[in-house]
PDB file of N, CA and C in Angstrom:
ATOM      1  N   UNK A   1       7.598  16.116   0.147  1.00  0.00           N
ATOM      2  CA  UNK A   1       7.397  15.334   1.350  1.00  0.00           C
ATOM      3  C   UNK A   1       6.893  16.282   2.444  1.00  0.00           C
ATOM      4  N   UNK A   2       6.127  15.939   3.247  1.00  0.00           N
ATOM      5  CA  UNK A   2       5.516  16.531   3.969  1.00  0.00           C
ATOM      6  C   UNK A   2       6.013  16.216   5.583  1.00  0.00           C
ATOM      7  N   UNK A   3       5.354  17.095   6.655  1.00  0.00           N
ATOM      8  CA  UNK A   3       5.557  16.589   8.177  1.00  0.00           C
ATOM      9  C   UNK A   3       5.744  14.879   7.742  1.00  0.00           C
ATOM     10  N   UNK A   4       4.220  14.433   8.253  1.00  0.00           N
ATOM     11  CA  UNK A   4       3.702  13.306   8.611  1.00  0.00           C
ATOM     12  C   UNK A   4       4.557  12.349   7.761  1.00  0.00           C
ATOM     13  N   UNK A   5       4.605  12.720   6.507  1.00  0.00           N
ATOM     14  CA  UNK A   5       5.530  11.649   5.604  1.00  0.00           C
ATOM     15  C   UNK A   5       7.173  11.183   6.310  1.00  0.00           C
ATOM     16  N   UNK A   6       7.378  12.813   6.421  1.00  0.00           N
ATOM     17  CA  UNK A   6       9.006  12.540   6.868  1.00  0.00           C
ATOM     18  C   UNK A   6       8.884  11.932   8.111  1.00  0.00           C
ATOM     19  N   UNK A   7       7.949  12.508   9.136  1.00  0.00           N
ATOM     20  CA  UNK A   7       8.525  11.791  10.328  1.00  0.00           C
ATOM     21  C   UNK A   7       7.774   9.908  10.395  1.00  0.00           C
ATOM     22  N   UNK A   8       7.117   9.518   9.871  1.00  0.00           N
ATOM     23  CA  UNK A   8       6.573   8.200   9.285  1.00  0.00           C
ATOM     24  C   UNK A   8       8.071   7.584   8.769  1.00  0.00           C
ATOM     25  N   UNK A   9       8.794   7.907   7.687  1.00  0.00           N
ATOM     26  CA  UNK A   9       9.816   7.353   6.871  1.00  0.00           C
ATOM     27  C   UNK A   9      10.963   7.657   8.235  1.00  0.00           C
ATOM     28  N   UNK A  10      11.140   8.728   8.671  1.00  0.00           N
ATOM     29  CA  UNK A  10      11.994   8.240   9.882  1.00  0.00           C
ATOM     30  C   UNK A  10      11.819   7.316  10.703  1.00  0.00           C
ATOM     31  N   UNK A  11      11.004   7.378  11.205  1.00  0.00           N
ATOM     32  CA  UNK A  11      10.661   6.198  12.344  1.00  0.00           C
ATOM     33  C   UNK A  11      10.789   4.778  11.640  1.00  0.00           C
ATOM     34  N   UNK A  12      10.586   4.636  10.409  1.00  0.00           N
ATOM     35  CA  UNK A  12      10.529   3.419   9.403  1.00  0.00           C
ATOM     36  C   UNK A  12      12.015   2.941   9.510  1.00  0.00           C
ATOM     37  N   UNK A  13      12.627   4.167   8.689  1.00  0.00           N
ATOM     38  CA  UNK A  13      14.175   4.030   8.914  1.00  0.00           C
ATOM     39  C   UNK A  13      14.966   3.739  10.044  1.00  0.00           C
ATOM     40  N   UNK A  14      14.698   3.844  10.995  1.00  0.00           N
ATOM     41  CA  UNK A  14      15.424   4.201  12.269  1.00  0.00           C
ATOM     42  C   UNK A  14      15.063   2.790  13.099  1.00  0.00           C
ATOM     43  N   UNK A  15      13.679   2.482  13.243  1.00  0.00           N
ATOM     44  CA  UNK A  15      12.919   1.686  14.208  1.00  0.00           C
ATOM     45  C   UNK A  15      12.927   0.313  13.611  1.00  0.00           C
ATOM     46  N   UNK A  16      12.934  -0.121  12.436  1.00  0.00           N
ATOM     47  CA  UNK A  16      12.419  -1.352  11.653  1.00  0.00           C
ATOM     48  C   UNK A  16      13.281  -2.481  12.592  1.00  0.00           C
ATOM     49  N   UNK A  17      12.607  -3.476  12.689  1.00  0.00           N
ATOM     50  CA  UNK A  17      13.314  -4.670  13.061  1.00  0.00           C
ATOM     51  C   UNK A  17      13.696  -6.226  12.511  1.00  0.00           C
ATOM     52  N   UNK A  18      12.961  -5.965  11.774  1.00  0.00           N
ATOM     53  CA  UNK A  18      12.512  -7.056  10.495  1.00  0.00           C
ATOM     54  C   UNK A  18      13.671  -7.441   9.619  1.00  0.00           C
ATOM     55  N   UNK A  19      15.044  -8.508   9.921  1.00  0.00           N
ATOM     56  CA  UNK A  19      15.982  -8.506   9.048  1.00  0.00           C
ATOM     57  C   UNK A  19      15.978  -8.113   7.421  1.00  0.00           C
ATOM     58  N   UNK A  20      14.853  -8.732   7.082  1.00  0.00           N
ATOM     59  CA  UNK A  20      14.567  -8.985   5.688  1.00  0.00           C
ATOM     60  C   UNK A  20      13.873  -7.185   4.788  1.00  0.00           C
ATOM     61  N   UNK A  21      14.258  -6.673   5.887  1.00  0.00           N
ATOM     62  CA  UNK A  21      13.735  -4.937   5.029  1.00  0.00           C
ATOM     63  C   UNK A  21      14.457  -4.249   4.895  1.00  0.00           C
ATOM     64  N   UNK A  22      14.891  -3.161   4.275  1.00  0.00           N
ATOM     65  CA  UNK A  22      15.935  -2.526   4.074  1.00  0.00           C
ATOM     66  C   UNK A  22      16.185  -1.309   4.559  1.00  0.00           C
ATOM     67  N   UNK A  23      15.371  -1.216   5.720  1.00  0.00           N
ATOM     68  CA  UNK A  23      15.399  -0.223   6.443  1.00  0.00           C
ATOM     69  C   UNK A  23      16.970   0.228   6.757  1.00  0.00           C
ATOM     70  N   UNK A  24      16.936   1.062   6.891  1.00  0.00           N
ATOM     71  CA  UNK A  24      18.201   1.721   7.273  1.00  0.00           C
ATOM     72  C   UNK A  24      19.525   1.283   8.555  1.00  0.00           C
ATOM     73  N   UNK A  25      18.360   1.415   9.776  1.00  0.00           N
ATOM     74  CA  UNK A  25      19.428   0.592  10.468  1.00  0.00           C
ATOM     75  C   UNK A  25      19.582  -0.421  11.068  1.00  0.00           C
ATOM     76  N   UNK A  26      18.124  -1.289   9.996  1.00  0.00           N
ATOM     77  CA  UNK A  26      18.391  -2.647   9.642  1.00  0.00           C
ATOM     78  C   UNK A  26      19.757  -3.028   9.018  1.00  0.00           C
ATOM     79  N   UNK A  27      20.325  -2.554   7.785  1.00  0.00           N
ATOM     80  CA  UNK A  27      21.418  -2.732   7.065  1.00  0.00           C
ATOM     81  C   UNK A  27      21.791  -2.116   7.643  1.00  0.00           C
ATOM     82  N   UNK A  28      22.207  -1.188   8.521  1.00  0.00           N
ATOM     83  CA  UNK A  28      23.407  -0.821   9.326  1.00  0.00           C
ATOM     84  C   UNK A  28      23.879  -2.145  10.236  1.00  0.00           C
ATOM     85  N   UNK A  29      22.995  -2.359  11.097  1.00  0.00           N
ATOM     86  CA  UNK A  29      23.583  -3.431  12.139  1.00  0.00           C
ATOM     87  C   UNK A  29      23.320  -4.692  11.200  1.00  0.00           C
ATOM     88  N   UNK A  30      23.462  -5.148  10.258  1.00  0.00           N
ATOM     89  CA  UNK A  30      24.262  -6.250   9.777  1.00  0.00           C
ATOM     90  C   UNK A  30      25.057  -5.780   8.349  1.00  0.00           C
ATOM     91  N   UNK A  31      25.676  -4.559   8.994  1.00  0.00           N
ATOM     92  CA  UNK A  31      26.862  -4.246   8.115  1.00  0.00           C
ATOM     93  C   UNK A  31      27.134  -4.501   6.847  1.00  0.00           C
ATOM     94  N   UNK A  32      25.494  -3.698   6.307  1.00  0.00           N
ATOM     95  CA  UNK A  32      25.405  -3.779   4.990  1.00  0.00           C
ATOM     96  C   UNK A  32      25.597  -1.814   4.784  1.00  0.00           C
ATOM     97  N   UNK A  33      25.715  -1.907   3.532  1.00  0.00           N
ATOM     98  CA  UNK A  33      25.648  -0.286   3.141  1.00  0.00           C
ATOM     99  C   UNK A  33      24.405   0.174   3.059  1.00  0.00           C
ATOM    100  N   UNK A  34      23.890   1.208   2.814  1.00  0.00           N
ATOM    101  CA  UNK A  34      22.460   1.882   2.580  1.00  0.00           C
ATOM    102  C   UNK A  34      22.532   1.906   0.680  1.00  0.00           C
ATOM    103  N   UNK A  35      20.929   1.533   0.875  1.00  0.00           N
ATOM    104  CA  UNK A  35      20.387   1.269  -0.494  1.00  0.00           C
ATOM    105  C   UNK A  35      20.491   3.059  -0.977  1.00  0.00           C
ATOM    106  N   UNK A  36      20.806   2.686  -2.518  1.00  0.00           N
ATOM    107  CA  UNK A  36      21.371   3.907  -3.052  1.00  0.00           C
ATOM    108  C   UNK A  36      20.005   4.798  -2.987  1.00  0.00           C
ATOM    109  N   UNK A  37      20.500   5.921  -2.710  1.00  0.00           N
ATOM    110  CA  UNK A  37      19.574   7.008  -2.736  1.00  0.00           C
ATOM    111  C   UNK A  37      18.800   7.241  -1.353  1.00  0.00           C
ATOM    112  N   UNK A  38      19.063   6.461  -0.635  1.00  0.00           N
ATOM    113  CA  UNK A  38      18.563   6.363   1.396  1.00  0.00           C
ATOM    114  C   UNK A  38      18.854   7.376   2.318  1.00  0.00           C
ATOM    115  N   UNK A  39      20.401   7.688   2.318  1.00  0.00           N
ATOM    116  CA  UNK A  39      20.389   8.632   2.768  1.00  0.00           C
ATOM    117  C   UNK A  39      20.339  10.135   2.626  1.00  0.00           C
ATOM    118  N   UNK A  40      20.064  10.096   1.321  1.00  0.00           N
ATOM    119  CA  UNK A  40      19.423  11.613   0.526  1.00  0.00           C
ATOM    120  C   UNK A  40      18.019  11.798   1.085  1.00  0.00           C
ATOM    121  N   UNK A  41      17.340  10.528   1.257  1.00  0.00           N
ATOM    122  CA  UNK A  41      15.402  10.366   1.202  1.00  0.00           C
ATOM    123  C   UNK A  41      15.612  10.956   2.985  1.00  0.00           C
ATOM    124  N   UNK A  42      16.697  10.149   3.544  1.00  0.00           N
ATOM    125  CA  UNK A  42      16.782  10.551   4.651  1.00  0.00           C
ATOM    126  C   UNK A  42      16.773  12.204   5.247  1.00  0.00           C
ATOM    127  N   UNK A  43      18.203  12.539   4.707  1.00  0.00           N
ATOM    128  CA  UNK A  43      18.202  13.754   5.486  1.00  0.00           C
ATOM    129  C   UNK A  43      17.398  14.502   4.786  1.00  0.00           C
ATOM    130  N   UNK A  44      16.552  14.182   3.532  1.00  0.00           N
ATOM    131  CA  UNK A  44      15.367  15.500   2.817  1.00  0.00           C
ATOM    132  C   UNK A  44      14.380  15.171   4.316  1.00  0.00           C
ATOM    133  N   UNK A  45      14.208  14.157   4.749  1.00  0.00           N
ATOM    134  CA  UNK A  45      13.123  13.466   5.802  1.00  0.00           C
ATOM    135  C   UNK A  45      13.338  14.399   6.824  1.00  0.00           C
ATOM    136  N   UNK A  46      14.642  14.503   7.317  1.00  0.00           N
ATOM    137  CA  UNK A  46      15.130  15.519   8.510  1.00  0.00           C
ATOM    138  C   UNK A  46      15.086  16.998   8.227  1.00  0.00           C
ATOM    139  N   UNK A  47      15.331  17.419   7.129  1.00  0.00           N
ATOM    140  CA  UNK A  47      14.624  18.728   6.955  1.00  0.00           C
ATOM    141  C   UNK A  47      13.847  19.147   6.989  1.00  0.00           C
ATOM    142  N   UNK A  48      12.668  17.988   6.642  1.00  0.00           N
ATOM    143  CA  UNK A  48      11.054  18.523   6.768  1.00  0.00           C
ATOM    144  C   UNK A  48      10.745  18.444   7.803  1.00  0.00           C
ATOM    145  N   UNK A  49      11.253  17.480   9.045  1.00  0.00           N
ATOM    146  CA  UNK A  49      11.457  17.741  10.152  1.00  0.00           C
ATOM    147  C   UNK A  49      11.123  18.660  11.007  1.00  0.00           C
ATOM    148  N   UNK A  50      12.155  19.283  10.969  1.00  0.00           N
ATOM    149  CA  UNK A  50      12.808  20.279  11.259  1.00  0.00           C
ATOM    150  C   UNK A  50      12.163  21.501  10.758  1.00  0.00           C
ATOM    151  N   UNK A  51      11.353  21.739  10.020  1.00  0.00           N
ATOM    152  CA  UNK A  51      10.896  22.790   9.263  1.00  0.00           C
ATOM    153  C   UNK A  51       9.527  22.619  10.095  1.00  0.00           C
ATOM    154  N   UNK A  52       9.018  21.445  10.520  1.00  0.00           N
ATOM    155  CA  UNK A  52       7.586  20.726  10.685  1.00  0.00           C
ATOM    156  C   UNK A  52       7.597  21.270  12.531  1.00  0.00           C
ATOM    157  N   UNK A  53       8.934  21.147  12.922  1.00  0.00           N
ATOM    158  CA  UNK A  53       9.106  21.381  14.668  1.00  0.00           C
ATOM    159  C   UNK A  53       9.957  22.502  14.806  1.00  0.00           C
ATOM    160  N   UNK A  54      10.110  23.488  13.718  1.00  0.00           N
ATOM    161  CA  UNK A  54      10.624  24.592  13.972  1.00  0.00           C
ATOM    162  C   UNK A  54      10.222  25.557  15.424  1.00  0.00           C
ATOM    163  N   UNK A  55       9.127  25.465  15.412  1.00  0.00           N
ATOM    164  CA  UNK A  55       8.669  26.261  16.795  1.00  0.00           C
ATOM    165  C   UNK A  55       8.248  25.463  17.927  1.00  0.00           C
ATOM    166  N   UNK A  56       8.450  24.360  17.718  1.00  0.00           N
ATOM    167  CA  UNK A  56       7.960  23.295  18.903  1.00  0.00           C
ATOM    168  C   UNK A  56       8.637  23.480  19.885  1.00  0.00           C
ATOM    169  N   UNK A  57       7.446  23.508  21.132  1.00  0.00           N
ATOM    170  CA  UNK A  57       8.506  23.180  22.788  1.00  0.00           C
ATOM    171  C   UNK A  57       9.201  22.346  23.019  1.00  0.00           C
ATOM    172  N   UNK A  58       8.123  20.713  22.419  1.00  0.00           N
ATOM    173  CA  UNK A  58       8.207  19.755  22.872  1.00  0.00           C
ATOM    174  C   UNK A  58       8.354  18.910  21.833  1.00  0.00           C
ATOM    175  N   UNK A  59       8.685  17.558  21.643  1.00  0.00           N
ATOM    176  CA  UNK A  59       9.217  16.599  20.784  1.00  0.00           C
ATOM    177  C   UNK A  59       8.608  15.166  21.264  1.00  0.00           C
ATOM    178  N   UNK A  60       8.087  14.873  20.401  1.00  0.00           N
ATOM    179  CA  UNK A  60       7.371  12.947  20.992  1.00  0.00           C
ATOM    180  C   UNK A  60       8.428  12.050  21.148  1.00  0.00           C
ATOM    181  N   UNK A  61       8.054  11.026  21.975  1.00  0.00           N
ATOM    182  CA  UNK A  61       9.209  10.145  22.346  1.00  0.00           C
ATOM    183  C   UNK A  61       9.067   9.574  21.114  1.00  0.00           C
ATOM    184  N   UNK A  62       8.509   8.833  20.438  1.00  0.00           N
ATOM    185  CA  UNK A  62       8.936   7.999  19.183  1.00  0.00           C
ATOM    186  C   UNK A  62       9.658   8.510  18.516  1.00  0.00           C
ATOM    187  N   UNK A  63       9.732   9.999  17.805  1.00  0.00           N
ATOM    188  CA  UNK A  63      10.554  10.430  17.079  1.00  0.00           C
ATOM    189  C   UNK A  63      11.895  10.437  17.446  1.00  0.00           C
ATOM    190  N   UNK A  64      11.674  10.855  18.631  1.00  0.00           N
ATOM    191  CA  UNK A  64      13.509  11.630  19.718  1.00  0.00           C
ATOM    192  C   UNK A  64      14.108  10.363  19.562  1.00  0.00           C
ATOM    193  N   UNK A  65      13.421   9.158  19.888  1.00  0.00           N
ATOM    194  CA  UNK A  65      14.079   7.528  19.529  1.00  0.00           C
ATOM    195  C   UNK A  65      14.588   7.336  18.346  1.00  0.00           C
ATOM    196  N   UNK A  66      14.003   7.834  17.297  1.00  0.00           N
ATOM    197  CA  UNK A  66      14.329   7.602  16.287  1.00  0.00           C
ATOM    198  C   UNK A  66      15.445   8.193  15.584  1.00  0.00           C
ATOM    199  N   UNK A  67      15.449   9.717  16.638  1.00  0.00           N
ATOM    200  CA  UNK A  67      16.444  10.664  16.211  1.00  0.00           C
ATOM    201  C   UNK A  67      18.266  10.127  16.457  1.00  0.00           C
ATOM    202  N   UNK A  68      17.433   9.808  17.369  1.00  0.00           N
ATOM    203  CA  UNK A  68      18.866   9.256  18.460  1.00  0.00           C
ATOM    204  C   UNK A  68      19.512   7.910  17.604  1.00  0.00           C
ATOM    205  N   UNK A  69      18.754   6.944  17.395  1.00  0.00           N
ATOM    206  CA  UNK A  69      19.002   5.432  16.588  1.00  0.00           C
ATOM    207  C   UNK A  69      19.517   6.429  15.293  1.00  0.00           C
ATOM    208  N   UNK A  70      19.400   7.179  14.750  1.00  0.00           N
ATOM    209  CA  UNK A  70      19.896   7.611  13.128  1.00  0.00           C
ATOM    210  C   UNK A  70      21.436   8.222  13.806  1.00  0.00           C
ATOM    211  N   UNK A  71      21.216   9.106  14.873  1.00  0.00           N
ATOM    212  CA  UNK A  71      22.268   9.967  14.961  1.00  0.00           C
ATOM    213  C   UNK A  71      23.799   9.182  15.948  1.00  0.00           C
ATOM    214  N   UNK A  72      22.901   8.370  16.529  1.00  0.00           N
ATOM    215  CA  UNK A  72      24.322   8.160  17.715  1.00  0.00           C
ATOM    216  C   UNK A  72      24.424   6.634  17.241  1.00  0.00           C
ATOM    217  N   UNK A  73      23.432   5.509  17.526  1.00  0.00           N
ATOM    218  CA  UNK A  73      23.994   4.041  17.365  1.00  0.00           C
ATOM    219  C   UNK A  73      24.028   3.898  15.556  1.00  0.00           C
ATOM    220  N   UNK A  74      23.736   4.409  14.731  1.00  0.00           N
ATOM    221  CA  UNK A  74      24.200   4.467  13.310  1.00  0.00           C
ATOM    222  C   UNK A  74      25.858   4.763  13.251  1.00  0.00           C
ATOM    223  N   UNK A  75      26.375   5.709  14.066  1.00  0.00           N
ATOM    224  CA  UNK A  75      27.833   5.557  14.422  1.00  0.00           C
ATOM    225  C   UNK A  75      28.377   4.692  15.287  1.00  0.00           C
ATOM    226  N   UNK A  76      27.500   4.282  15.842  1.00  0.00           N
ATOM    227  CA  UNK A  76      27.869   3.001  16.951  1.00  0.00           C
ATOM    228  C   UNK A  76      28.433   2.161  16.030  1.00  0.00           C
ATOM    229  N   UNK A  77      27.464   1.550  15.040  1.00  0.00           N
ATOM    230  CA  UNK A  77      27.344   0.521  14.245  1.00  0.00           C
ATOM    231  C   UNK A  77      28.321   0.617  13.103  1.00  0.00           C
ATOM    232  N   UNK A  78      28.697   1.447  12.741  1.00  0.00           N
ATOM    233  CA  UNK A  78      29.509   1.777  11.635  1.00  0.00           C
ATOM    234  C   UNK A  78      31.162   2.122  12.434  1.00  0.00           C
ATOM    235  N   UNK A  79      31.010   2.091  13.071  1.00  0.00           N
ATOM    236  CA  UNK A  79      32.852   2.003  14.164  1.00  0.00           C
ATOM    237  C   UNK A  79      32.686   0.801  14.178  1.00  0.00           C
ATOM    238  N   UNK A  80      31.502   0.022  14.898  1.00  0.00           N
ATOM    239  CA  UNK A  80      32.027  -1.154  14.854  1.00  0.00           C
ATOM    240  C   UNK A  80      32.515  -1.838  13.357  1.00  0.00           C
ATOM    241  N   UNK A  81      31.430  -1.884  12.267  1.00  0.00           N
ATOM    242  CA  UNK A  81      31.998  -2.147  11.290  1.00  0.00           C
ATOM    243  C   UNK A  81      33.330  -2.190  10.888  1.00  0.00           C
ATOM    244  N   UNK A  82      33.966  -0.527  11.431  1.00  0.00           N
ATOM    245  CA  UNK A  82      34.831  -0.919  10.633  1.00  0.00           C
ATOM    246  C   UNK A  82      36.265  -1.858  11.481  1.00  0.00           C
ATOM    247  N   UNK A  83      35.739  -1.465  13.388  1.00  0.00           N
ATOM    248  CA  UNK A  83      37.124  -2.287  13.776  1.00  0.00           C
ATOM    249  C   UNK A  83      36.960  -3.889  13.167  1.00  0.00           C
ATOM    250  N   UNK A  84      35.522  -3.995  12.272  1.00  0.00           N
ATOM    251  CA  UNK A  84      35.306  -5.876  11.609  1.00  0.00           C
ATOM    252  C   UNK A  84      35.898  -5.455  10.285  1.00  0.00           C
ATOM    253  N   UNK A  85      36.576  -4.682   9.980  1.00  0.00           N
ATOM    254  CA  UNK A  85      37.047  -4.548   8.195  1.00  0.00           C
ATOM    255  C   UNK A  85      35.992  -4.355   7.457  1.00  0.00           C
ATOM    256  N   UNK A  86      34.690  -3.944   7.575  1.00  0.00           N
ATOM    257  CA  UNK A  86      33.884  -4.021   7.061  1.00  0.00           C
ATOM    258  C   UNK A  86      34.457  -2.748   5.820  1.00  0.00           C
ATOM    259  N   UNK A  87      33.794  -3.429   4.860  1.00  0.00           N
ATOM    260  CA  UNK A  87      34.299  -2.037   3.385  1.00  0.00           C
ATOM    261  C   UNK A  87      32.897  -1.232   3.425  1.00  0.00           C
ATOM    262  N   UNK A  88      33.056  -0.153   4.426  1.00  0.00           N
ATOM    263  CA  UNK A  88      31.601   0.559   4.028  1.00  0.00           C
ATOM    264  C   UNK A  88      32.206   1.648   2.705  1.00  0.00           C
ATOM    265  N   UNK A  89      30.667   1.885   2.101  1.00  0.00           N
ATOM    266  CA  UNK A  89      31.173   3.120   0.654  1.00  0.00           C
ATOM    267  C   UNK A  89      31.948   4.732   1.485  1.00  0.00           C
ATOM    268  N   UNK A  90      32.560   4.642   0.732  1.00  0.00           N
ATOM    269  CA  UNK A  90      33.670   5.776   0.942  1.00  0.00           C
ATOM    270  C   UNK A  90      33.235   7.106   1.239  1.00  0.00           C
ATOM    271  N   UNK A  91      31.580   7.335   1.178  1.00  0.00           N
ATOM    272  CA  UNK A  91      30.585   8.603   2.051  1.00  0.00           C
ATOM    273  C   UNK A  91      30.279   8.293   3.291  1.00  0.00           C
ATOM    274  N   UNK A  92      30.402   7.202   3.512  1.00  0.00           N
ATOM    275  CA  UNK A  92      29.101   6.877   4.497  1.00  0.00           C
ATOM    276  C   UNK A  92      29.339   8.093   5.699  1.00  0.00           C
ATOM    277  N   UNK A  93      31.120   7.740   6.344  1.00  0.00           N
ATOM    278  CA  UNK A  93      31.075   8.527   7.426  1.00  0.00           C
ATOM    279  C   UNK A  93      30.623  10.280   7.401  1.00  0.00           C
ATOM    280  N   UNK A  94      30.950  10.444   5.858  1.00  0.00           N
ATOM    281  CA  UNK A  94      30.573  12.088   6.053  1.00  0.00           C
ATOM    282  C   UNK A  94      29.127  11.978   5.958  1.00  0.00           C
ATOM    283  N   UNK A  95      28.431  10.952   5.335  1.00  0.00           N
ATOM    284  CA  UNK A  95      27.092  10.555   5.604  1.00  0.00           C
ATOM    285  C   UNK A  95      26.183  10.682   7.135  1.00  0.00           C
ATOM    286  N   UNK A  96      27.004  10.187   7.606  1.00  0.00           N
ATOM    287  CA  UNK A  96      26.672   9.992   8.985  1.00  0.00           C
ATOM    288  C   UNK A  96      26.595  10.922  10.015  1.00  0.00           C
ATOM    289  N   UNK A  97      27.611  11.789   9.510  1.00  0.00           N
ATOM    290  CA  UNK A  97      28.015  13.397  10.045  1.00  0.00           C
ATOM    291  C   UNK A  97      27.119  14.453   9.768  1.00  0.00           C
ATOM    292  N   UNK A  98      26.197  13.972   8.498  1.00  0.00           N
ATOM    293  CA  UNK A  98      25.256  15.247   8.067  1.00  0.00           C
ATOM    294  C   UNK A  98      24.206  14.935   8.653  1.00  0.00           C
ATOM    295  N   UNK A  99      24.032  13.524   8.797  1.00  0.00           N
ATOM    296  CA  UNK A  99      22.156  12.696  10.127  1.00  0.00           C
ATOM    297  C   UNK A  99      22.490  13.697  11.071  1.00  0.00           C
ATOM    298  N   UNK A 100      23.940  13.412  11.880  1.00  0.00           N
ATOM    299  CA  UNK A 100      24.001  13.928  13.152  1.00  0.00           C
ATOM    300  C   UNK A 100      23.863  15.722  13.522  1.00  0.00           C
ATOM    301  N   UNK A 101      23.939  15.709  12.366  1.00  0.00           N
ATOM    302  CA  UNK A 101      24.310  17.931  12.480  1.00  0.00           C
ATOM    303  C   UNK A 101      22.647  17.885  12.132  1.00  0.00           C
ATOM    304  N   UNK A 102      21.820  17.257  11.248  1.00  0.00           N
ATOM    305  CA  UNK A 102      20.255  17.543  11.047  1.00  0.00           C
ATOM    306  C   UNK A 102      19.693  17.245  12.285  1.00  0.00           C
ATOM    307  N   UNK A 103      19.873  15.819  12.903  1.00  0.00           N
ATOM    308  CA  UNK A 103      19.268  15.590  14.314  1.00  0.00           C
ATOM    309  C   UNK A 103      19.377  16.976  15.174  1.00  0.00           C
ATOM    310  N   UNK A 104      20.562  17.375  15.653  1.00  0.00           N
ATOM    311  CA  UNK A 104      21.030  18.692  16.448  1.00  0.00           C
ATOM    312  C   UNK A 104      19.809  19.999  16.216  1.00  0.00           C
ATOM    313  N   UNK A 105      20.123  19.888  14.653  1.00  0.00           N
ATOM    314  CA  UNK A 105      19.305  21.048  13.852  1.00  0.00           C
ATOM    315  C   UNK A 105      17.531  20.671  14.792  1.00  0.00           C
ATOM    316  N   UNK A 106      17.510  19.882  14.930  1.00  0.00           N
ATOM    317  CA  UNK A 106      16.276  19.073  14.918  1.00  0.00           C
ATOM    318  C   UNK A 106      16.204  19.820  16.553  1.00  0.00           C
ATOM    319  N   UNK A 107      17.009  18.976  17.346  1.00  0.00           N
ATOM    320  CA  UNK A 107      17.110  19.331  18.859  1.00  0.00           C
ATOM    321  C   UNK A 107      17.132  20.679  19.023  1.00  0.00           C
ATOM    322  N   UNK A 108      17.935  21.616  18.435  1.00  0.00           N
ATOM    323  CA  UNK A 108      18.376  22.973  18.845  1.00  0.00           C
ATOM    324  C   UNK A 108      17.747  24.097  17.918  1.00  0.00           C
ATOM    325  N   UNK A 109      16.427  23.899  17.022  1.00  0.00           N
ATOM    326  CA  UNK A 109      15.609  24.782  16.595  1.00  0.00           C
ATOM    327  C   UNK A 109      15.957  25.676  15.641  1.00  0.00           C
ATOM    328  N   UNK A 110      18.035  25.391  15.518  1.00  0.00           N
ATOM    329  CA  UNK A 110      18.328  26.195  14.563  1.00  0.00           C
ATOM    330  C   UNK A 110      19.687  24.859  13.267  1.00  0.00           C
ATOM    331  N   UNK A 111      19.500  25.532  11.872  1.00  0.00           N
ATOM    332  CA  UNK A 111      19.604  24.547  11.056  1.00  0.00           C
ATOM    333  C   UNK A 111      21.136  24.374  10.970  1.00  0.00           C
ATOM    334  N   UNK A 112      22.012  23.578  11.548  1.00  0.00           N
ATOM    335  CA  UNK A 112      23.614  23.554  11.938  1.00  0.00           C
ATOM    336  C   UNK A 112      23.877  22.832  10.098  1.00  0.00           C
ATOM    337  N   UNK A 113      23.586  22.579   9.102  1.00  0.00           N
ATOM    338  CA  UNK A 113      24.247  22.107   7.994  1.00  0.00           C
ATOM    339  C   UNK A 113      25.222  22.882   7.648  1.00  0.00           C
ATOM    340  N   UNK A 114      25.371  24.193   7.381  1.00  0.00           N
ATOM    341  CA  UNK A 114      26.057  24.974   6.760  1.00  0.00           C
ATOM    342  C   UNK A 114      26.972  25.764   7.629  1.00  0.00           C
ATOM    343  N   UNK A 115      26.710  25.404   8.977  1.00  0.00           N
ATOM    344  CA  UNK A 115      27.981  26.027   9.982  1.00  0.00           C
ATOM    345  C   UNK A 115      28.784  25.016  10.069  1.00  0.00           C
ATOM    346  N   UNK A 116      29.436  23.844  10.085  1.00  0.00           N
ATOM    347  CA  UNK A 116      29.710  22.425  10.283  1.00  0.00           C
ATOM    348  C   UNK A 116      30.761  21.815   9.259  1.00  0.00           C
TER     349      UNK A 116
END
């Protein structure tokens, strides 16, 4: 996967609005789980990222939107879930914890997975 790919499939993931797609946090906010293998495609997406804006000053607003929708209201959405009983799969939250340490990685130029 390349730049353009990953940050394309992020914005896909993150931005979609379309009930009927399986975008990511489409099935988040109607408190479905992520289609198997999503959030692997994901954070490989945030590495290339990250590898792609390693030396960057600056960051485009579409992406930083997108960063933000994966990293902060994906936990929004999944607290809420669960004060609804929702049965999310038994990764998700450490799932959710590795978006948020790649986003950072993303923001702060250096790769936080393995300090964390």
């Amino acid at each position: 996967m390349d730049y353009k790919t990953a940050r394309n499939f992020v914005i896909n993931q993150a931005t979609a609005s379309d009930p009927n797609k399986d975008a990511f946090m489409v099935r988040i906010k109607l408190q479905k789980p992520p289609v198997p293998g999503q959030i692997t495609n994901i954070l490989l997406a945030l590495k290339m990222i990250f590898e792609g804006l390693r030396d960057a000053s600056t960051l485009d607003r579409e992406l930083v939107h997108s960063l933000y929708l994966l990293a902060y209201e994906s936990r929004e959405q999944f607290e809420a879930g669960r004060r609804a009983s929702v049965n999310w799969p038994p990764l998700l939250d450490e799932d959710l914890k590795r978006i948020a340490r790649a986003v950072e990685s993303i923001f702060s130029g250096i790769w936080q997975m393995n300090d964390k």
